[in-house]
C-alpha atoms as a PDB file:
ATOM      1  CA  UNK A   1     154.406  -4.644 139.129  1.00  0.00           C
ATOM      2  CA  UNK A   2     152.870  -0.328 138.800  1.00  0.00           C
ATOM      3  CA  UNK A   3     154.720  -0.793 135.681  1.00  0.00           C
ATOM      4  CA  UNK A   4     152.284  -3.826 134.566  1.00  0.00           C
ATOM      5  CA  UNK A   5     149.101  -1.937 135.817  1.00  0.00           C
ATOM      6  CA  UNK A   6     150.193   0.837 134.136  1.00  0.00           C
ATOM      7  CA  UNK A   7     150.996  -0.432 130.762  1.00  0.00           C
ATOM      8  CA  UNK A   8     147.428  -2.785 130.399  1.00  0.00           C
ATOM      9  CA  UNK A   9     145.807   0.899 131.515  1.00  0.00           C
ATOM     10  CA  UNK A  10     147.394   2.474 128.689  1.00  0.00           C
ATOM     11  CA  UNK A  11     145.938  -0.610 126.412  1.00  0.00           C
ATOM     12  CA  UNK A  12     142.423  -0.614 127.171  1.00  0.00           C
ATOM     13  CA  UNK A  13     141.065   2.098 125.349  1.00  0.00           C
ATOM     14  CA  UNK A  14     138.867   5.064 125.516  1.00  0.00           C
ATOM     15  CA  UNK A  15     136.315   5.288 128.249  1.00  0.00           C
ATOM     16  CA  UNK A  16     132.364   5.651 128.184  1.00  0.00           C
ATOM     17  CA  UNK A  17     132.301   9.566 128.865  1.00  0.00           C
ATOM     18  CA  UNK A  18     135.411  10.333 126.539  1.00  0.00           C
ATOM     19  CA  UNK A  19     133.410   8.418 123.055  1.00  0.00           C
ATOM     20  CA  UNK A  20     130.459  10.391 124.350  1.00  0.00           C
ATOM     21  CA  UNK A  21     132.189  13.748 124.574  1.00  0.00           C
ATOM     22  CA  UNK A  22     134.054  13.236 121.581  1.00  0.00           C
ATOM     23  CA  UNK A  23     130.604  12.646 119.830  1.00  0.00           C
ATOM     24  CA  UNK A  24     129.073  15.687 122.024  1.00  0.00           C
ATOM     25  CA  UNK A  25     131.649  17.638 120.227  1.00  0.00           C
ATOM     26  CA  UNK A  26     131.477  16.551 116.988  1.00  0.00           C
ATOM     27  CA  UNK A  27     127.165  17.194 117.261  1.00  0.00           C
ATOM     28  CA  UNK A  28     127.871  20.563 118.015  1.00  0.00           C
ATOM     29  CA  UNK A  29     130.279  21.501 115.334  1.00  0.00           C
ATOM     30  CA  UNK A  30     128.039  19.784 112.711  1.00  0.00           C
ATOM     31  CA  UNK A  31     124.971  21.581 114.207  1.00  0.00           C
ATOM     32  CA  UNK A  32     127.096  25.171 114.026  1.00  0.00           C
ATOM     33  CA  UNK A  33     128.033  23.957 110.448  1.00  0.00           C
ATOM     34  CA  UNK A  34     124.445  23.403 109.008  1.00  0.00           C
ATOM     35  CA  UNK A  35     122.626  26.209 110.546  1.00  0.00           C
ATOM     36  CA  UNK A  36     125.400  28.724 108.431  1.00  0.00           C
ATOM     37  CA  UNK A  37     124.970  27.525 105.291  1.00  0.00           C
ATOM     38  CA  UNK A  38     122.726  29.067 103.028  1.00  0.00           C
ATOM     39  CA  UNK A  39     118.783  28.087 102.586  1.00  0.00           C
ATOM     40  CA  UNK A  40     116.957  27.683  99.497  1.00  0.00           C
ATOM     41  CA  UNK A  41     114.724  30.297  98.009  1.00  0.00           C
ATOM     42  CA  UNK A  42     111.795  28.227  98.902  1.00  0.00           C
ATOM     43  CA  UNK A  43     112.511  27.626 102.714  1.00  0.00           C
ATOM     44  CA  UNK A  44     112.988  31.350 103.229  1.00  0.00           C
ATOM     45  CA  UNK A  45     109.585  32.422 101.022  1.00  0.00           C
ATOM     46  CA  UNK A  46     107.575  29.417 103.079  1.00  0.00           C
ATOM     47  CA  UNK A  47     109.436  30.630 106.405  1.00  0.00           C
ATOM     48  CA  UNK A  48     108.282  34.414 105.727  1.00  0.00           C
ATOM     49  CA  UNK A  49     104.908  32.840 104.622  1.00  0.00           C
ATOM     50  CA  UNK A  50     104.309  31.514 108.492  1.00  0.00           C
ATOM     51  CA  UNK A  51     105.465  34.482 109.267  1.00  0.00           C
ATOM     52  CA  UNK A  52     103.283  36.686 107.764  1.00  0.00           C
ATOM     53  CA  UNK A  53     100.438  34.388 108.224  1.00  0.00           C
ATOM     54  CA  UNK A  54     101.023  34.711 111.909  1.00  0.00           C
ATOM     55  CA  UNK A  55     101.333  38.644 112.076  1.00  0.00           C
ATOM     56  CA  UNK A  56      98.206  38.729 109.664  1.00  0.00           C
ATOM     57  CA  UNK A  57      96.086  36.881 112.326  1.00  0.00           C
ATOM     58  CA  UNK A  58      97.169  38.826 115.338  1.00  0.00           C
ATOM     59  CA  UNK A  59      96.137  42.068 113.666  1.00  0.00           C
ATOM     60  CA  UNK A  60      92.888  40.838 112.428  1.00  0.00           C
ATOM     61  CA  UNK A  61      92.240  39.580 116.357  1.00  0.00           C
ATOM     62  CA  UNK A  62      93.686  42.688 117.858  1.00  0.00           C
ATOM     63  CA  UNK A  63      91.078  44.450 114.709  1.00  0.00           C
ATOM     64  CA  UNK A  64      88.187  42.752 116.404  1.00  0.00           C
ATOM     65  CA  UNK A  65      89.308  42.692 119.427  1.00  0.00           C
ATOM     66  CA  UNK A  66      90.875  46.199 120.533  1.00  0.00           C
ATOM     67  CA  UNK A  67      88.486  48.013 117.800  1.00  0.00           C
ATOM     68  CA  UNK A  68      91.620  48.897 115.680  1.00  0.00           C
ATOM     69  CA  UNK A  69      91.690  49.332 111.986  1.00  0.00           C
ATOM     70  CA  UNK A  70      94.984  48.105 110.306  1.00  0.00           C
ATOM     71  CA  UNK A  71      96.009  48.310 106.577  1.00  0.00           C
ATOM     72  CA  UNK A  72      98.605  46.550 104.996  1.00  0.00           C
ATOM     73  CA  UNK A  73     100.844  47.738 102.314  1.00  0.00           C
ATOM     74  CA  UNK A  74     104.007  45.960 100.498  1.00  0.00           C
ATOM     75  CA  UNK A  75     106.905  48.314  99.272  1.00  0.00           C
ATOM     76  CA  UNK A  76     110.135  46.681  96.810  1.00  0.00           C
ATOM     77  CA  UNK A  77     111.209  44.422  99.558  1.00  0.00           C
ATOM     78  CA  UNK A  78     109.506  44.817 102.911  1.00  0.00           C
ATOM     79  CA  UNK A  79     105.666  44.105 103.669  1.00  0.00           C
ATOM     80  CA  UNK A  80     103.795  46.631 106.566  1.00  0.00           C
ATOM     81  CA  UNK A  81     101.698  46.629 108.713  1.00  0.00           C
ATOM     82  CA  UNK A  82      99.881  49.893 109.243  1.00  0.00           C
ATOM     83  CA  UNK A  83      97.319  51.182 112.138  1.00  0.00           C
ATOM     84  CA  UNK A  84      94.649  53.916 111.844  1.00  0.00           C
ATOM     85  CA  UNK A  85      94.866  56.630 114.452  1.00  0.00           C
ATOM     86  CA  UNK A  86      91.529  58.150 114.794  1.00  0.00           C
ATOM     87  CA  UNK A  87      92.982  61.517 116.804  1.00  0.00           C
ATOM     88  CA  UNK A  88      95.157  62.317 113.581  1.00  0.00           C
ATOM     89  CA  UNK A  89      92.684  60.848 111.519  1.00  0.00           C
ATOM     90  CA  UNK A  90      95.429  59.051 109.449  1.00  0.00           C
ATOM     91  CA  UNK A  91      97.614  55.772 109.010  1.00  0.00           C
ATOM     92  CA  UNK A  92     100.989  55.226 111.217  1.00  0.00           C
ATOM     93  CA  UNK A  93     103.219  52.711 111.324  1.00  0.00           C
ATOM     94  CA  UNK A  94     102.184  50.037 113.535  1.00  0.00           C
ATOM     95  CA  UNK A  95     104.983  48.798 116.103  1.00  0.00           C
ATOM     96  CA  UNK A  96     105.974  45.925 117.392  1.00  0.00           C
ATOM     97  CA  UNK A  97     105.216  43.132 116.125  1.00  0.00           C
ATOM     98  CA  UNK A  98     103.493  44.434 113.426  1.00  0.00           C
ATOM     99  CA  UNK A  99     106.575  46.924 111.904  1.00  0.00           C
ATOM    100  CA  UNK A 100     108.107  46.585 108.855  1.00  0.00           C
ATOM    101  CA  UNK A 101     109.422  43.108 107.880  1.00  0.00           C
ATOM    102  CA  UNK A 102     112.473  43.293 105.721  1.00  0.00           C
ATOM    103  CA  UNK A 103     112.487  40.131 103.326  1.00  0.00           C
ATOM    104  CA  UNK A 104     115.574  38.115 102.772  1.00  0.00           C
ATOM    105  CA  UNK A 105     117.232  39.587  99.467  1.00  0.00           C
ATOM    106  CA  UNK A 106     116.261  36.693  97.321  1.00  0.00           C
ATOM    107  CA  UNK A 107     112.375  37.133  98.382  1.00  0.00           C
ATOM    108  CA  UNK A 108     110.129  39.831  96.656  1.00  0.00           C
ATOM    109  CA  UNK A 109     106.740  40.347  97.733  1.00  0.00           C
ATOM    110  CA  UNK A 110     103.230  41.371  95.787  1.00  0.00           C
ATOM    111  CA  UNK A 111      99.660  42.321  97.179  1.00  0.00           C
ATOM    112  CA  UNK A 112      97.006  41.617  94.537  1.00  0.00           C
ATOM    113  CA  UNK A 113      93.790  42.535  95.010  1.00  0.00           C
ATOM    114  CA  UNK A 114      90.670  40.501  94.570  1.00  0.00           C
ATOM    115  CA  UNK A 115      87.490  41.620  93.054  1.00  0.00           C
ATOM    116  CA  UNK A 116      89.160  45.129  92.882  1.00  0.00           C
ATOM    117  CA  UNK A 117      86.017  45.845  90.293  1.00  0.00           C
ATOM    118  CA  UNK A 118      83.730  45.720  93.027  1.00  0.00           C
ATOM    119  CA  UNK A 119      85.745  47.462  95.972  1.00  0.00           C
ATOM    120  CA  UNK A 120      87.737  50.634  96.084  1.00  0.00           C
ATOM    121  CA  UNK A 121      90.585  51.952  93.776  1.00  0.00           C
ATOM    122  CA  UNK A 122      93.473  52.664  95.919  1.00  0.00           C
ATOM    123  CA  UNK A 123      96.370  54.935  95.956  1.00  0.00           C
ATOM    124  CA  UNK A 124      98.948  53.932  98.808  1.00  0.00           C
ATOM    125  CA  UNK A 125      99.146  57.867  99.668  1.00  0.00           C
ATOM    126  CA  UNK A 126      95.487  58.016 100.821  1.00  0.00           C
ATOM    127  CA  UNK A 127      95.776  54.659 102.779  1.00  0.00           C
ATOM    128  CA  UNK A 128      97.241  50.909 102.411  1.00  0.00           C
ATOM    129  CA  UNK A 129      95.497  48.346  99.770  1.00  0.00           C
ATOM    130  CA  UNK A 130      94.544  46.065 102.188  1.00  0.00           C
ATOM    131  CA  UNK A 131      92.035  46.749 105.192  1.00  0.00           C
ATOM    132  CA  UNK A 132      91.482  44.903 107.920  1.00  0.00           C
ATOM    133  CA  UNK A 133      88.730  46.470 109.524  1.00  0.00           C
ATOM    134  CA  UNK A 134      87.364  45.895 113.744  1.00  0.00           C
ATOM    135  CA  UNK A 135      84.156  45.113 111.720  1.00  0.00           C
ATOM    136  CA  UNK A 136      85.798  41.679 110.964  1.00  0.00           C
ATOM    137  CA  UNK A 137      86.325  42.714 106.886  1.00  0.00           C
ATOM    138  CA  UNK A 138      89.385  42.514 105.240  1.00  0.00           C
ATOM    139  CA  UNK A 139      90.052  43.692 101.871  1.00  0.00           C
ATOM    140  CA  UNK A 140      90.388  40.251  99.611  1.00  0.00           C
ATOM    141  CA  UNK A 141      93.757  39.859  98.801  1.00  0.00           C
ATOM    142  CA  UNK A 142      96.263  37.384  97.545  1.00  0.00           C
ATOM    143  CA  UNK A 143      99.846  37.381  99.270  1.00  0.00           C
ATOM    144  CA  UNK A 144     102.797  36.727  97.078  1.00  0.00           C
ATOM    145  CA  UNK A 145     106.278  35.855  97.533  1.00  0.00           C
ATOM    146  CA  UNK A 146     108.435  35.366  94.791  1.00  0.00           C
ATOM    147  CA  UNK A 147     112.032  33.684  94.808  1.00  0.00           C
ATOM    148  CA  UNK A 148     114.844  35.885  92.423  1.00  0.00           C
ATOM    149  CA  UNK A 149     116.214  32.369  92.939  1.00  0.00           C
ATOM    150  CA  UNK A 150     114.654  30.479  90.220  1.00  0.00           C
ATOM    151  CA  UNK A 151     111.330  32.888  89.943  1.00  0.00           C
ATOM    152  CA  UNK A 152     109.851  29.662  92.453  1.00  0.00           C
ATOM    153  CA  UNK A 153     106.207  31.672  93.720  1.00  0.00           C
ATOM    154  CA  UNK A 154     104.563  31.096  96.884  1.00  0.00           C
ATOM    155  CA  UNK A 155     101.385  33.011  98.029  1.00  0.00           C
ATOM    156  CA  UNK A 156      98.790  32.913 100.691  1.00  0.00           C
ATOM    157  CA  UNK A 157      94.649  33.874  99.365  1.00  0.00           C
ATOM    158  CA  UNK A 158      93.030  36.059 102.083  1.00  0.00           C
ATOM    159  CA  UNK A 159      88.879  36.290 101.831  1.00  0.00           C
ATOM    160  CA  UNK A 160      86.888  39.162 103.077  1.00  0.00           C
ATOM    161  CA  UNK A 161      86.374  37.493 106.143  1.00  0.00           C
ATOM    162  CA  UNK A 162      90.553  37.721 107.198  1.00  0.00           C
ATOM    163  CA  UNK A 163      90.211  33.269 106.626  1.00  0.00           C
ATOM    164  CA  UNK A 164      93.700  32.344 104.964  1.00  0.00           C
ATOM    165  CA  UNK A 165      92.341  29.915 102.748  1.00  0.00           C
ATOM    166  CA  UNK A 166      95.322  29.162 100.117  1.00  0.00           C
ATOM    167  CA  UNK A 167      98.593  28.088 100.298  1.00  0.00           C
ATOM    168  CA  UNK A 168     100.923  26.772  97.861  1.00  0.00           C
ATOM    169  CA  UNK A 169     104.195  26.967  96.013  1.00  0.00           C
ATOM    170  CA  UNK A 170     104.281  26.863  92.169  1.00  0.00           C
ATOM    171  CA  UNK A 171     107.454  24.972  90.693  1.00  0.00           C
ATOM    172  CA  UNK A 172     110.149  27.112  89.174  1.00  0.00           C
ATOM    173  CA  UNK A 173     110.416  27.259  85.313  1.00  0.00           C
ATOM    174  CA  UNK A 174     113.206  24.602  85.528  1.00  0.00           C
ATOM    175  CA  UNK A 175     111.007  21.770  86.558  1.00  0.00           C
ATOM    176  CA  UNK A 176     108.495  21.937  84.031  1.00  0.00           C
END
């Protein structure tokens, strides 16, 4: 008779808790598998976009608000943040969470100017192309990132207020 009860045990199956723990496991691995492989060009340019647009408007607050003066300069692949110190009457690097930002290797970034005519010629030596001043100015600028992955370009338009008023991706010279 055990040998009965044993043998329709055998027969019935898995249980509940093994079908979820088998698909537990499988979640996981698929999870581990997708977050390793590689993102587009244009996921890490709009990523480092939110970034930057998030570091921008801490450092215009803190501007205001702590009566700071920060610049910001680009380089070949990194972006800065920079802060004035009035006791060495020249620009440092700013720290945390304003230091340098390394872009992925497929992003480059680009600082252009606006109204440049009208404003101040700048040589990074002297100080950083962009201002953002504790009187609530900020050098107009326009933010660019630009994919070596299919030249895709994303930017963000500053005014001279520190408002982030533009942001959009142009389509790679593949789709048109």
């Amino acid at each position: 008779m055990l040998d009965s009860l044993n043998f329709k045990a055998s027969l019935r199956g898995f249980t509940l808790i093994e079908v979820l723990l088998l698909l537990l496991i499988i979640s996981i691995v698929f999870g581990l598998t997708i977050a390793r492989l590689p993102i587009s060009g244009s996921a890490d340019a709009i990523t480092e976009l939110r970034r930057f647009e998030k570091l921008f408007t801490l450092a215009r607050d803190e501007a205001r608000l702590g009566g700071k003066e920060f610049g910001l300069g680009p380089f070949e692949n990194t972006y800065e943040f920079m802060v004035y110190d009035d006791e060495k009457a020249s620009w440092a690097e700013a720290k945390k969470p304003w230091h340098r930002r390394v872009l992925p290797g497929s992003l480059s970034a680009k600082i252009e100017l606006k109204n440049e005519e009208r404003g101040y010629k700048t040589n990074l030596n002297d100080f950083p192309p962009v201002l953002i001043l504790s009187s609530g100015e900020v050098t107009p600028f326009q933010f660019r990132l630009v994919s070596a992955l299919g030249g895709q370009e994303t930017s963000v338009y500053v005014d001279g207020y520190g408002n982030i008023c533009l942001l959009y991706t142009s389509p790679s010279p593949r789709d048109s």
